[in-house]
N, C-alpha and C. Protein backbone atom coordinates (compact mmCIF):
# COMPACT_ATOMS: atom_id res chain seq x y z
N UNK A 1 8.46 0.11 -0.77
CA UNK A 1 7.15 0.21 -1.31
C UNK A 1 7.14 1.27 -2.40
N UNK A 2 6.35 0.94 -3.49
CA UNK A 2 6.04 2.13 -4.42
C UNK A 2 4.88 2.34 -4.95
N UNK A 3 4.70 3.80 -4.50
CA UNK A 3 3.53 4.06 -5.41
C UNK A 3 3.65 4.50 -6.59
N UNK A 4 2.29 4.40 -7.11
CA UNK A 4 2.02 4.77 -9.01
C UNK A 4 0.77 6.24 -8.72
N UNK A 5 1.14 7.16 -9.49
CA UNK A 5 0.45 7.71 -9.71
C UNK A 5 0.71 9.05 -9.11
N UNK A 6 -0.55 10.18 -8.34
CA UNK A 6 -0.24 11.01 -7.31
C UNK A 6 -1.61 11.33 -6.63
N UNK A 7 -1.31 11.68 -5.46
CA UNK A 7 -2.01 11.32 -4.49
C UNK A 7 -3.42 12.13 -4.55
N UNK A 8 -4.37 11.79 -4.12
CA UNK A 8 -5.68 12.20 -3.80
C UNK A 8 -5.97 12.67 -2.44
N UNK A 9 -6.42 14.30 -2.67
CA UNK A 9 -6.67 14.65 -1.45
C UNK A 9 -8.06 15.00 -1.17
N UNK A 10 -8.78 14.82 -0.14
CA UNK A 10 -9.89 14.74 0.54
C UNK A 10 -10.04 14.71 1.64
N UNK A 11 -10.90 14.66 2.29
CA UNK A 11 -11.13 14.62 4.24
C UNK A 11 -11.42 13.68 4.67
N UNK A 12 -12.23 12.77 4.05
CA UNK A 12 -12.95 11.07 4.64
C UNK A 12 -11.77 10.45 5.16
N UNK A 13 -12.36 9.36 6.08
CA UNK A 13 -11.54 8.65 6.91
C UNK A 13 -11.36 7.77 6.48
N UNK A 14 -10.53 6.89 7.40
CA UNK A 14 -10.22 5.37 6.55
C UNK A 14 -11.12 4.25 6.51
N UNK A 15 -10.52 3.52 5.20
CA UNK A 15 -11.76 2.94 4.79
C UNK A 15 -12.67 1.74 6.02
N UNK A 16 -13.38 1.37 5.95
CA UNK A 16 -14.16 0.37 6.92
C UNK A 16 -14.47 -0.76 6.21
N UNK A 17 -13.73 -1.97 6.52
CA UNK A 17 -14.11 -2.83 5.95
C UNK A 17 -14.39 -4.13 6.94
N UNK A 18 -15.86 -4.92 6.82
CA UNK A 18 -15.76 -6.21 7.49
C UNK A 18 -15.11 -7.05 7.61
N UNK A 19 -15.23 -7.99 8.24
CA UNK A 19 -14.38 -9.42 8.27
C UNK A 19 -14.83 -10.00 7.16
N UNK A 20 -15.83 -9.94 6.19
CA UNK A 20 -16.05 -10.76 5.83
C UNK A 20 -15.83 -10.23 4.44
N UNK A 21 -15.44 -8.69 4.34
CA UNK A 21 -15.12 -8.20 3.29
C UNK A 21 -13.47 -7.95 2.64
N UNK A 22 -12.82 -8.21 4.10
CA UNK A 22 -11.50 -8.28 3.86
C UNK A 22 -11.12 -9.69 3.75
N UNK A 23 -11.64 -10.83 4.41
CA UNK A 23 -11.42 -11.95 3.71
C UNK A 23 -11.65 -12.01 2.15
N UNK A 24 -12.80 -11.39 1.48
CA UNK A 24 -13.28 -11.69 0.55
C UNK A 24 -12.05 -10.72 -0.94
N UNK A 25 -11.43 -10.11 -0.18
CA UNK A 25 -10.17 -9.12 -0.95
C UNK A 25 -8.87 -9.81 -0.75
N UNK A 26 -8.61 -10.77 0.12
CA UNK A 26 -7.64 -11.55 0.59
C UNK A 26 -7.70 -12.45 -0.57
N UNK A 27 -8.53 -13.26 -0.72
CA UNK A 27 -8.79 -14.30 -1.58
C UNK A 27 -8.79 -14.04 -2.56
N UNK A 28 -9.61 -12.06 -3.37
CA UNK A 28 -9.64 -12.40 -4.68
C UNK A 28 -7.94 -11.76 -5.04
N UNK A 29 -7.20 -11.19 -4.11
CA UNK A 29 -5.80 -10.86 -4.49
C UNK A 29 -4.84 -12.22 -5.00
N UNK A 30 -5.49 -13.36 -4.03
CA UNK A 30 -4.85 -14.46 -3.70
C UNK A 30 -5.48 -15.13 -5.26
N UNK A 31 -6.36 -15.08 -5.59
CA UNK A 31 -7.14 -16.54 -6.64
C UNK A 31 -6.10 -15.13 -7.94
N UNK A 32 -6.49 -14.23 -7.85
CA UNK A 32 -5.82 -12.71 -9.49
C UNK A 32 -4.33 -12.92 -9.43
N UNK A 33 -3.86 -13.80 -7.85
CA UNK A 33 -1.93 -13.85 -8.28
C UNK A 33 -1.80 -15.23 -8.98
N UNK A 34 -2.77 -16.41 -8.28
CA UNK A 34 -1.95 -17.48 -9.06
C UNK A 34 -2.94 -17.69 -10.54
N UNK A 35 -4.15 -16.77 -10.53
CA UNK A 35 -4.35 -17.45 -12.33
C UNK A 35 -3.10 -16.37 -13.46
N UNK A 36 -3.26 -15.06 -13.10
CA UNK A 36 -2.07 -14.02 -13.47
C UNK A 36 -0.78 -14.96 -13.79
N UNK A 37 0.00 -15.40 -12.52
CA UNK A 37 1.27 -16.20 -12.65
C UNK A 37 1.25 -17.36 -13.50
N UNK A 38 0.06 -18.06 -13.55
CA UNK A 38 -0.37 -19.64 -14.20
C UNK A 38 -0.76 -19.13 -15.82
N UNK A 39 -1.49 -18.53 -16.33
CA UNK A 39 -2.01 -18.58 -17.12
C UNK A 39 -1.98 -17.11 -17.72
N UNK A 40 -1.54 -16.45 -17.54
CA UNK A 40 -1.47 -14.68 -17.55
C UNK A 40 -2.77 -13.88 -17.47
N UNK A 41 -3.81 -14.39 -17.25
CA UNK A 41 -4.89 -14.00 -17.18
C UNK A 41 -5.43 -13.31 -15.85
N UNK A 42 -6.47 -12.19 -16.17
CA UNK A 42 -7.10 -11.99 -14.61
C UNK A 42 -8.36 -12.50 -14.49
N UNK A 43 -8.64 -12.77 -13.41
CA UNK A 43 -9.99 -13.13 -13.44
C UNK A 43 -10.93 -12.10 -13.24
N UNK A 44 -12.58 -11.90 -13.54
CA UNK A 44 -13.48 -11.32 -13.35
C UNK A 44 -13.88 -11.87 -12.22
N UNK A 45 -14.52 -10.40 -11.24
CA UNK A 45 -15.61 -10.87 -10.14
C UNK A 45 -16.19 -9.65 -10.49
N UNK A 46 -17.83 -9.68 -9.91
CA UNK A 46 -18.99 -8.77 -9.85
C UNK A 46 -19.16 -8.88 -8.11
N UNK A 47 -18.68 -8.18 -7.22
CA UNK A 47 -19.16 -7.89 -5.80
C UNK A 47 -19.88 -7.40 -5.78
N UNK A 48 -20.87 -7.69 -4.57
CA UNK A 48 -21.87 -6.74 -4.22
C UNK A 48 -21.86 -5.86 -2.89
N UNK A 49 -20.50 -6.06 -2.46
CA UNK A 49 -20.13 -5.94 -0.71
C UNK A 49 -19.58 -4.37 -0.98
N UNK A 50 -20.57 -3.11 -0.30
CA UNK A 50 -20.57 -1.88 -0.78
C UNK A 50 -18.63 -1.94 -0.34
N UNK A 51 -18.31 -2.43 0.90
CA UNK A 51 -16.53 -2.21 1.30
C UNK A 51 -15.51 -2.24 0.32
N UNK A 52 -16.15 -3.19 -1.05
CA UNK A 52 -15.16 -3.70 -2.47
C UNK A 52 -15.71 -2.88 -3.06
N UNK A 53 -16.22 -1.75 -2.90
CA UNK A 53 -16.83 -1.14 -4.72
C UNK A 53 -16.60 0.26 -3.79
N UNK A 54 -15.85 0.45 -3.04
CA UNK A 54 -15.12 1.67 -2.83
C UNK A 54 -14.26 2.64 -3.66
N UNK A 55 -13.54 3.55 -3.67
CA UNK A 55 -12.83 4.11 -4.84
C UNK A 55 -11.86 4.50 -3.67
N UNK A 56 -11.35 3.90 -3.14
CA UNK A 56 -9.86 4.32 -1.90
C UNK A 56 -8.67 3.77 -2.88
N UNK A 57 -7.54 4.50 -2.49
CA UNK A 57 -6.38 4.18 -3.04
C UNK A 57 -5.90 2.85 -1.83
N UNK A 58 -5.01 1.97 -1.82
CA UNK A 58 -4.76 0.78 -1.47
C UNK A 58 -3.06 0.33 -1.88
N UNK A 59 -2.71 -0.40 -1.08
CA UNK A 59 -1.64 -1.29 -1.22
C UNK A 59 -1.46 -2.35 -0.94
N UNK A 60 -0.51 -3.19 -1.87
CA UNK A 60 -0.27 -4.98 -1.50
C UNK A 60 0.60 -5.18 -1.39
N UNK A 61 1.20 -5.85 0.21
CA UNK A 61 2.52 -6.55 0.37
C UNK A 61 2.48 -7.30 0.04
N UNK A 62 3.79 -8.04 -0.59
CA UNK A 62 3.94 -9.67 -0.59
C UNK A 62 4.62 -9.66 0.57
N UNK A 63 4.77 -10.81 1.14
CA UNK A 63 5.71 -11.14 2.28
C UNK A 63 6.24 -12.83 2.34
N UNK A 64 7.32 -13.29 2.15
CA UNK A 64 7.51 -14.30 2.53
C UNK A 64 7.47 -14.76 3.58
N UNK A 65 6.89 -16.18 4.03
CA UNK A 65 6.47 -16.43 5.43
C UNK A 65 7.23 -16.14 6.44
N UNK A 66 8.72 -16.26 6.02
CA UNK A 66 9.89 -15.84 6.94
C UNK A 66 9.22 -14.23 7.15
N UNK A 67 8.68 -13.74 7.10
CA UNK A 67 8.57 -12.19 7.15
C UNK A 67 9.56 -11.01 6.17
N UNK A 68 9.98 -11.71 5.33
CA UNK A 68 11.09 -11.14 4.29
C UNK A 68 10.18 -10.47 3.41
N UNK A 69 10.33 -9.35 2.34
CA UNK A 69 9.11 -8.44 1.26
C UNK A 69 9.77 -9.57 0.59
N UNK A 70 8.72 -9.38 -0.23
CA UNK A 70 8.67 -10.25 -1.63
C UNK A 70 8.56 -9.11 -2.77
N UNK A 71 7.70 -8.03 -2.22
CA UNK A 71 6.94 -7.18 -3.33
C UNK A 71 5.65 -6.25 -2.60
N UNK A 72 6.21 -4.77 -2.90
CA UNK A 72 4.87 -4.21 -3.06
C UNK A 72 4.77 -2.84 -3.81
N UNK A 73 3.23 -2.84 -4.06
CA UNK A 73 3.06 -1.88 -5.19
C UNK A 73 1.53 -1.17 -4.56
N UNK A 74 1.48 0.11 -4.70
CA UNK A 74 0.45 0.55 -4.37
C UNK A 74 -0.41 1.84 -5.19
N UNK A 75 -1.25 2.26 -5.10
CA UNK A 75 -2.50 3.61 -6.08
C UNK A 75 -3.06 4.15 -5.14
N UNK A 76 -2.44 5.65 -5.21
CA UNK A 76 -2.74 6.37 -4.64
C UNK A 76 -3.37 7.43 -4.95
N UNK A 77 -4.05 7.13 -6.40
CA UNK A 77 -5.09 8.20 -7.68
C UNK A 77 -5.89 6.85 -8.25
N UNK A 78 -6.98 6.83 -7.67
CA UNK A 78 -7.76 5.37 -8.66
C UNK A 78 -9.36 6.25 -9.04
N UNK A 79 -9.46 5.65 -9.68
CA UNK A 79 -11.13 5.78 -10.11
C UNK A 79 -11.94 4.31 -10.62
N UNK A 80 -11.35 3.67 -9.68
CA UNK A 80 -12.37 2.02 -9.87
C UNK A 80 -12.21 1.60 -8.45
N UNK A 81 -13.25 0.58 -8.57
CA UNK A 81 -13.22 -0.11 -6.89
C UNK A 81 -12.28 -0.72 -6.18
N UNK A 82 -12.42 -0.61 -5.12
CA UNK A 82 -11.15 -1.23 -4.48
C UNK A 82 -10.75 -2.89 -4.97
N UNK A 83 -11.96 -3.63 -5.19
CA UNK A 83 -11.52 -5.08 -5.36
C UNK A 83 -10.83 -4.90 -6.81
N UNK A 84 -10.49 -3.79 -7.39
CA UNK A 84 -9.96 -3.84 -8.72
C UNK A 84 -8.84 -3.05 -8.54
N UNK A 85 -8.54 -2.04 -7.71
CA UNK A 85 -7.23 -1.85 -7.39
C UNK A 85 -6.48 -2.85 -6.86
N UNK A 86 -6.98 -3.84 -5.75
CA UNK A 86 -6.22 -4.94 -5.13
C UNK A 86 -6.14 -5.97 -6.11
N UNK A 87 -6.50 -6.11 -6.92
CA UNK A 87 -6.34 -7.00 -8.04
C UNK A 87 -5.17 -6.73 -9.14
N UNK A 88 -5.07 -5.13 -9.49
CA UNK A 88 -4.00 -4.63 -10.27
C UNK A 88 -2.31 -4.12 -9.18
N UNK A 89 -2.93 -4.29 -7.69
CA UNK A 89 -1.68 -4.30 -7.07
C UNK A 89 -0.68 -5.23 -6.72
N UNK A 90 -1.66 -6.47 -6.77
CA UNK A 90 -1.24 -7.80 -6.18
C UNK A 90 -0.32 -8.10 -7.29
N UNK A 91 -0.94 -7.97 -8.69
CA UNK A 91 -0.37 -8.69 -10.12
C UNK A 91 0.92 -7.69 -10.22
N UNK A 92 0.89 -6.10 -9.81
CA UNK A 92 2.22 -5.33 -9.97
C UNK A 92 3.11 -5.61 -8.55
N UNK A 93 2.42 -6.13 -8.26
CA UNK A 93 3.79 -6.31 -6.74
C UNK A 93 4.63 -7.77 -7.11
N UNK A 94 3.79 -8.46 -7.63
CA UNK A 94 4.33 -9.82 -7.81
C UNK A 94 5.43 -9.39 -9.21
N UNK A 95 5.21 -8.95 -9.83
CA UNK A 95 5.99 -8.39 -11.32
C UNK A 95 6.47 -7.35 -11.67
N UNK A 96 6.23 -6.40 -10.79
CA UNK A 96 6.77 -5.51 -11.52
C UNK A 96 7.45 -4.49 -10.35
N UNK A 97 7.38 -4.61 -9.02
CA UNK A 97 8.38 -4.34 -7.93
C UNK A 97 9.91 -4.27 -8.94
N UNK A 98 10.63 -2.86 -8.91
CA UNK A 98 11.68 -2.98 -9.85
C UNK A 98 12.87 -3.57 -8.75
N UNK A 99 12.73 -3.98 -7.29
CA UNK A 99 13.52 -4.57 -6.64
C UNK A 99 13.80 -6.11 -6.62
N UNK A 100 12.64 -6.73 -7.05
CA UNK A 100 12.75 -8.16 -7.13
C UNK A 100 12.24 -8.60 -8.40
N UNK A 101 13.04 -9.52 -9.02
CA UNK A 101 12.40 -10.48 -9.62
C UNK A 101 11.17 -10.75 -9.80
N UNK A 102 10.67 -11.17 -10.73
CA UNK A 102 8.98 -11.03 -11.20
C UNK A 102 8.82 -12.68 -10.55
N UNK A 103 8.18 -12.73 -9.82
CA UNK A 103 7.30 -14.10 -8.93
C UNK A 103 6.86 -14.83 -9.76
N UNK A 104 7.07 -16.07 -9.20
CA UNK A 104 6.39 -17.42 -9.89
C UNK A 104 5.55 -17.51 -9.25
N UNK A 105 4.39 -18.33 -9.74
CA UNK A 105 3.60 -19.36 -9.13
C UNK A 105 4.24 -20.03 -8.31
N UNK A 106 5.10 -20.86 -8.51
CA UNK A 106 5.14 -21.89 -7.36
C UNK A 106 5.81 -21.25 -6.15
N UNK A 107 5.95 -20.11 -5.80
CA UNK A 107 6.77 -19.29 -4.89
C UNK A 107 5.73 -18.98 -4.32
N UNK A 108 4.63 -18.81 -4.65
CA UNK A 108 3.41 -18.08 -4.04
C UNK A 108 3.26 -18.88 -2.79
N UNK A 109 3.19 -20.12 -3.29
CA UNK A 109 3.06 -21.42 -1.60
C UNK A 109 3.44 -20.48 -0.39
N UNK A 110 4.57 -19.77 -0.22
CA UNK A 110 5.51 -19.49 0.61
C UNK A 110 5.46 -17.81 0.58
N UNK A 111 4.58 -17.46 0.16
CA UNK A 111 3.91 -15.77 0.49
C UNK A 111 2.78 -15.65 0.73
N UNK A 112 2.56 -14.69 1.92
CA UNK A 112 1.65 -14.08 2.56
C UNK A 112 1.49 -12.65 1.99
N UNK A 113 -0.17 -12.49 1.64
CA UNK A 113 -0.73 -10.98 1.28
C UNK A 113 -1.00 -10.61 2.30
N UNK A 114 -0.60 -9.22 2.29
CA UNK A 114 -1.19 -8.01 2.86
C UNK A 114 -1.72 -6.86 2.24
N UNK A 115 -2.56 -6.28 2.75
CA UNK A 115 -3.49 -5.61 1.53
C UNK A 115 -3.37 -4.15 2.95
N UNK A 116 -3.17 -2.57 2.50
CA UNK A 116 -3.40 -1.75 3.39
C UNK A 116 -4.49 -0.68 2.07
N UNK A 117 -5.63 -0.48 2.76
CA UNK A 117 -6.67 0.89 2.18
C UNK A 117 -6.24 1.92 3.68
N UNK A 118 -6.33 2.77 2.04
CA UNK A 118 -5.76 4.03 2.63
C UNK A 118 -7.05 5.23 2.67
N UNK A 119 -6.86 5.95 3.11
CA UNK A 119 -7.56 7.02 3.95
C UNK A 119 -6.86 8.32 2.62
N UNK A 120 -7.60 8.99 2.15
CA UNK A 120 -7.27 10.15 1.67
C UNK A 120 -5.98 10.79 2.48
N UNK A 121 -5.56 11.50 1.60
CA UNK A 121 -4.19 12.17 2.18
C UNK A 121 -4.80 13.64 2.81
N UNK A 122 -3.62 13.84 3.94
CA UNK A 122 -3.93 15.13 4.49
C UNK A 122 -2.86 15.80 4.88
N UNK A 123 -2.76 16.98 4.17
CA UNK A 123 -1.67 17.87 4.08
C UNK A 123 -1.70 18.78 5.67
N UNK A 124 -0.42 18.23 6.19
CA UNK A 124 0.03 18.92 7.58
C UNK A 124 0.93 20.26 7.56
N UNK A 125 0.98 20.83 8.30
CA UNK A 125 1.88 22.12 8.62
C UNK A 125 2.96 21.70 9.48
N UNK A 126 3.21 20.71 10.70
CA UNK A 126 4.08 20.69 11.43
C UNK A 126 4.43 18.96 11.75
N UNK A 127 5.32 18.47 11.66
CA UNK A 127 5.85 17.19 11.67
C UNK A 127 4.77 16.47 12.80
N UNK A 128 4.78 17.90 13.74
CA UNK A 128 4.23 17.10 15.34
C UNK A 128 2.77 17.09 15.00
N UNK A 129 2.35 16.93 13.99
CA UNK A 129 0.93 16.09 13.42
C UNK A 129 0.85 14.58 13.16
N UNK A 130 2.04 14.32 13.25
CA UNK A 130 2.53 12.85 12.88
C UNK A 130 2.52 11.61 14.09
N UNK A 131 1.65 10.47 13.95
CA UNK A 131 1.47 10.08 15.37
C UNK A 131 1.92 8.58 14.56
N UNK A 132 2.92 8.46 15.33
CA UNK A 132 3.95 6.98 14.69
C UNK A 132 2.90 5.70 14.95
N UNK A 133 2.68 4.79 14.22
CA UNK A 133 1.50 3.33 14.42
C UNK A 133 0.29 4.20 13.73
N UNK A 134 -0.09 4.86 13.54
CA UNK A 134 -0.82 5.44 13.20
C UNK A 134 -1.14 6.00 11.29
N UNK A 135 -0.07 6.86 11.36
CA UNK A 135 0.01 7.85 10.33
C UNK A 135 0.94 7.13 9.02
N UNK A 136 0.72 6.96 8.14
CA UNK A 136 1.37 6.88 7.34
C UNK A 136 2.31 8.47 6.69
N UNK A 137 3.22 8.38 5.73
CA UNK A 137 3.52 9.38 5.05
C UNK A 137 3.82 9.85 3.73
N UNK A 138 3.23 10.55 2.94
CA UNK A 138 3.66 10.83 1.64
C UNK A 138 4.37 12.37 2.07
N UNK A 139 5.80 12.25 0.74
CA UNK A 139 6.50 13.57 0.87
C UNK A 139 6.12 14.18 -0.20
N UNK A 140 5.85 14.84 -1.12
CA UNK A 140 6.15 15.71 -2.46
C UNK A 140 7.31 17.04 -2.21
N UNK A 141 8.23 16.74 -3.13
CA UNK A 141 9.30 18.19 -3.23
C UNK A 141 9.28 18.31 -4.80
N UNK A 142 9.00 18.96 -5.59
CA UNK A 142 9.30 19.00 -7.21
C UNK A 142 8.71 17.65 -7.73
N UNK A 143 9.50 17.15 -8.12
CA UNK A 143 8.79 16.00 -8.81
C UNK A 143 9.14 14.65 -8.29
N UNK A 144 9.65 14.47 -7.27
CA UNK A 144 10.03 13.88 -6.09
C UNK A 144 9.04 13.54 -5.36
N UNK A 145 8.55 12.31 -5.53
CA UNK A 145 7.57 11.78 -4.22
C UNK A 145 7.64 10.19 -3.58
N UNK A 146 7.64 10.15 -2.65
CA UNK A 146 7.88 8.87 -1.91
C UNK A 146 6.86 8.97 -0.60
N UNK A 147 6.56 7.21 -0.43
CA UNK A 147 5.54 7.10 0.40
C UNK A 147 5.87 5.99 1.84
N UNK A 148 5.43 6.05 2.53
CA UNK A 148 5.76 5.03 3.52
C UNK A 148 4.20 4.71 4.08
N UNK A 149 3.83 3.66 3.97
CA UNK A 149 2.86 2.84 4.93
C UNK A 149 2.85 3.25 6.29
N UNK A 150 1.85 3.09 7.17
CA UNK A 150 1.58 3.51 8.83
C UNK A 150 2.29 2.35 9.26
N UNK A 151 2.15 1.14 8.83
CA UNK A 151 2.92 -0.33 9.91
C UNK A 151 4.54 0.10 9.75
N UNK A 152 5.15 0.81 9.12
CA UNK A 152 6.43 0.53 8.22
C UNK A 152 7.21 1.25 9.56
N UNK A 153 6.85 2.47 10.25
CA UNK A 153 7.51 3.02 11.37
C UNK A 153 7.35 2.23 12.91
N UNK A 154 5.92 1.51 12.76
CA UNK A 154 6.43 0.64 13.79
C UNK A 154 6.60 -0.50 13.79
N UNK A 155 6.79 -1.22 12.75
CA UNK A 155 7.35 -2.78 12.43
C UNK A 155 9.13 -2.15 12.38
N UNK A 156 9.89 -1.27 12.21
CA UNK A 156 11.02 -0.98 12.45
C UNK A 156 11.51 -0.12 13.65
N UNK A 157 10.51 0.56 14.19
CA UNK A 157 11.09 1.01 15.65
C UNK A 157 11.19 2.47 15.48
N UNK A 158 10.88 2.94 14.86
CA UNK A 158 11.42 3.81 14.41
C UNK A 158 10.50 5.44 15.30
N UNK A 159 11.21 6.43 15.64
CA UNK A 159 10.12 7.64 16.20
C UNK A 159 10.29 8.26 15.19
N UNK A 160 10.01 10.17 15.15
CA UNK A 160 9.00 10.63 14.33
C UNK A 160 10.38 11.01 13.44
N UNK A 161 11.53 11.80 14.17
CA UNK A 161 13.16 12.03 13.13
C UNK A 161 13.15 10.86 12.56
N UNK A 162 13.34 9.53 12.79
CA UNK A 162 13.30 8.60 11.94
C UNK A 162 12.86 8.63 10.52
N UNK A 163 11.27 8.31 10.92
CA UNK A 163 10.40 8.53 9.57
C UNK A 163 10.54 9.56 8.82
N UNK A 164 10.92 10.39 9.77
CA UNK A 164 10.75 12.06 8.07
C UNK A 164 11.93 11.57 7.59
N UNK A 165 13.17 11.12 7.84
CA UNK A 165 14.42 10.96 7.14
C UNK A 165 14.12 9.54 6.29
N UNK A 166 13.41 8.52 6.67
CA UNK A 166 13.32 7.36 5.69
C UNK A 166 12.29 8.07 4.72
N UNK A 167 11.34 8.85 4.67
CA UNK A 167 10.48 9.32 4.00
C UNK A 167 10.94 9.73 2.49
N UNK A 168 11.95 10.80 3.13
CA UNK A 168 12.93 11.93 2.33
C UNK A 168 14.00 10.67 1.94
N UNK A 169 14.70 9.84 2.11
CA UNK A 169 15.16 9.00 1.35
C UNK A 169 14.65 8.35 0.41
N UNK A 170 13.32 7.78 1.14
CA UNK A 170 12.35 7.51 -0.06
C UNK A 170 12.37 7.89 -1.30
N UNK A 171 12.37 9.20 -1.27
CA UNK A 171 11.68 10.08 -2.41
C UNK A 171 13.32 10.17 -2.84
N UNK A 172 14.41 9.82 -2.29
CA UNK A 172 15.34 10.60 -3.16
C UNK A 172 15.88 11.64 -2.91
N UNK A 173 15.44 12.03 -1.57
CA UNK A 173 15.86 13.55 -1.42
C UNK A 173 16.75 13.54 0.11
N UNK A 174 17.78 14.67 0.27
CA UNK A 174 18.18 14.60 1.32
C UNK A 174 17.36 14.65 2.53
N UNK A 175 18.16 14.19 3.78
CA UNK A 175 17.39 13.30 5.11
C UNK A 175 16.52 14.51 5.51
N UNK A 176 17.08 16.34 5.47
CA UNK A 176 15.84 16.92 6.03
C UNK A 176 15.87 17.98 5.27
N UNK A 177 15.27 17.20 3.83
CA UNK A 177 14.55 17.69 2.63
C UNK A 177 12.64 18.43 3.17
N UNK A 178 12.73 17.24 4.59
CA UNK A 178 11.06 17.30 4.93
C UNK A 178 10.68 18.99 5.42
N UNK A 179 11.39 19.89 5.26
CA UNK A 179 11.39 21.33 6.23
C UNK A 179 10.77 21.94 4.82
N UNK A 180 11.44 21.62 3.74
CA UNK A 180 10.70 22.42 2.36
C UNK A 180 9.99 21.70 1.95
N UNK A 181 9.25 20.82 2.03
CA UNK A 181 8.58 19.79 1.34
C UNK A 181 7.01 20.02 1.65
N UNK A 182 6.35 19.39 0.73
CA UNK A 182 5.06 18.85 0.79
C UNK A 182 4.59 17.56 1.77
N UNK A 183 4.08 18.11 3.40
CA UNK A 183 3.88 16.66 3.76
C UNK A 183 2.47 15.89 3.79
N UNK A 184 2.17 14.97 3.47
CA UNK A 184 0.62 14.65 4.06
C UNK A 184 0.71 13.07 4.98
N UNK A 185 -0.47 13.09 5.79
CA UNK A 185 -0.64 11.81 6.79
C UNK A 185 -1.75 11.31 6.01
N UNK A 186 -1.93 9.78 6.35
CA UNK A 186 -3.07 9.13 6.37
C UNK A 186 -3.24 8.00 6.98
N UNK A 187 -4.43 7.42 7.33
CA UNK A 187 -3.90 6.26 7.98
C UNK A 187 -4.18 5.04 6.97
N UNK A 188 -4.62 3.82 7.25
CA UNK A 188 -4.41 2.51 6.89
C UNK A 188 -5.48 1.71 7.56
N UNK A 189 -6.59 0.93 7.02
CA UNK A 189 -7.36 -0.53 7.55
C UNK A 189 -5.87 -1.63 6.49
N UNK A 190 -5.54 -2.05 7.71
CA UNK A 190 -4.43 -3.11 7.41
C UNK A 190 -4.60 -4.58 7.66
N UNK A 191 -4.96 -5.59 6.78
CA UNK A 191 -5.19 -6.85 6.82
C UNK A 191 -4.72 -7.78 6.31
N UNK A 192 -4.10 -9.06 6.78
CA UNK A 192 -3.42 -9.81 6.01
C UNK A 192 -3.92 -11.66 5.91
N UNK A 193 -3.06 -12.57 4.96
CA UNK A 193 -3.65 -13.44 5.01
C UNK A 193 -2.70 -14.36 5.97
N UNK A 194 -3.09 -15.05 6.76
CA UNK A 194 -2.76 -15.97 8.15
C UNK A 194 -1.40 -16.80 7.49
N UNK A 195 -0.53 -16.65 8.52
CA UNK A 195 0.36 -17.61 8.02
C UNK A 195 0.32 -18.75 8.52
């Protein structure tokens, strides 16, 4: 996963969004990948659903149905609404992930979105602030920063030595870079589209 930008810190919790508002971010990620891929264009929407006109930083998996990444890209410094960050994440995960290949349209058939809003970052003092399923992680050391999603430690198994060492790889830095480093938690409203 990669983020753009640098992180925003604040106290608010994570974001709250309905069923009927995360469907409605599902779809417009889903309708902004295939006109983007088809036609290079984005589309306009005007929401009125206060959950989309949020200013939370956010991320978009691709996932192939096999459960394989396809792509993801995430903003973790925005100043526009969320249905417009998930709109500029979906189109950079599909293209511009520097690990894969830039996505077709007709590949899309065979990927599943996932969309995670994130919770302001919160700068910890001691690792044992870190509650695995839970917490996501950003590291900062110098100019070194890498991020990991809250699903990412327990969709791999992973306990808390784990994560600080994939963290600190992340970023580039040795496995327990995390002792001098900058750490912060946050969590994740994590929703995806049905396979």
């Amino acid at each position: 996963m990669k983020a753009q930008d640098s992180p925003h810190l604040e106290t608010a919790g994570t974001p709250h969004l309905s069923s009927d508002e995360k469907n409605k971010l599902l779809r417009i990620a889903r309708e902004t990948l295939t006109e983007y891929l088809t036609a290079g264009t984005t589309p306009e929407y005007a929401p009125e659903e206060s959950g989309l006109l949020q200013e939370v930083a956010a991320f978009v998996t691709l996932r192939r149905k096999d459960g394989e990444l396809r792509g993801c890209i995430g903003r973790v410094e925005v100043s526009q609404p969320l249905y417009r960050t998930v709109q500029d994440c979906a189109i950079s995960a599909a293209t511009n992930d520097f690990r894969f290949a830039p996505a077709t349209a007709e590949e899309m058939d065979d990927v599943l979105i996932e969309i995670s809003a994130l919770s302001p970052f919160r700068p910890i003092d001691s690792p044992d602030e870190i509650q695995i399923g839970r917490h996501g992680l950003l590291i900062r050391r110098d100019l070194r920063v890498g991020l990991l999603l809250p699903q990412v430690a327990s969709d791999r198994g992973w306990d808390r030595d784990e994560f600080l060492r994939a963290i600190c790889h992340k970023a580039g830095l040795p496995a327990d870079a995390w002792h001098d480093a900058d750490l912060y938690v946050f969590s994740a409203e994590v929703f995806e589209e049905e396979g």
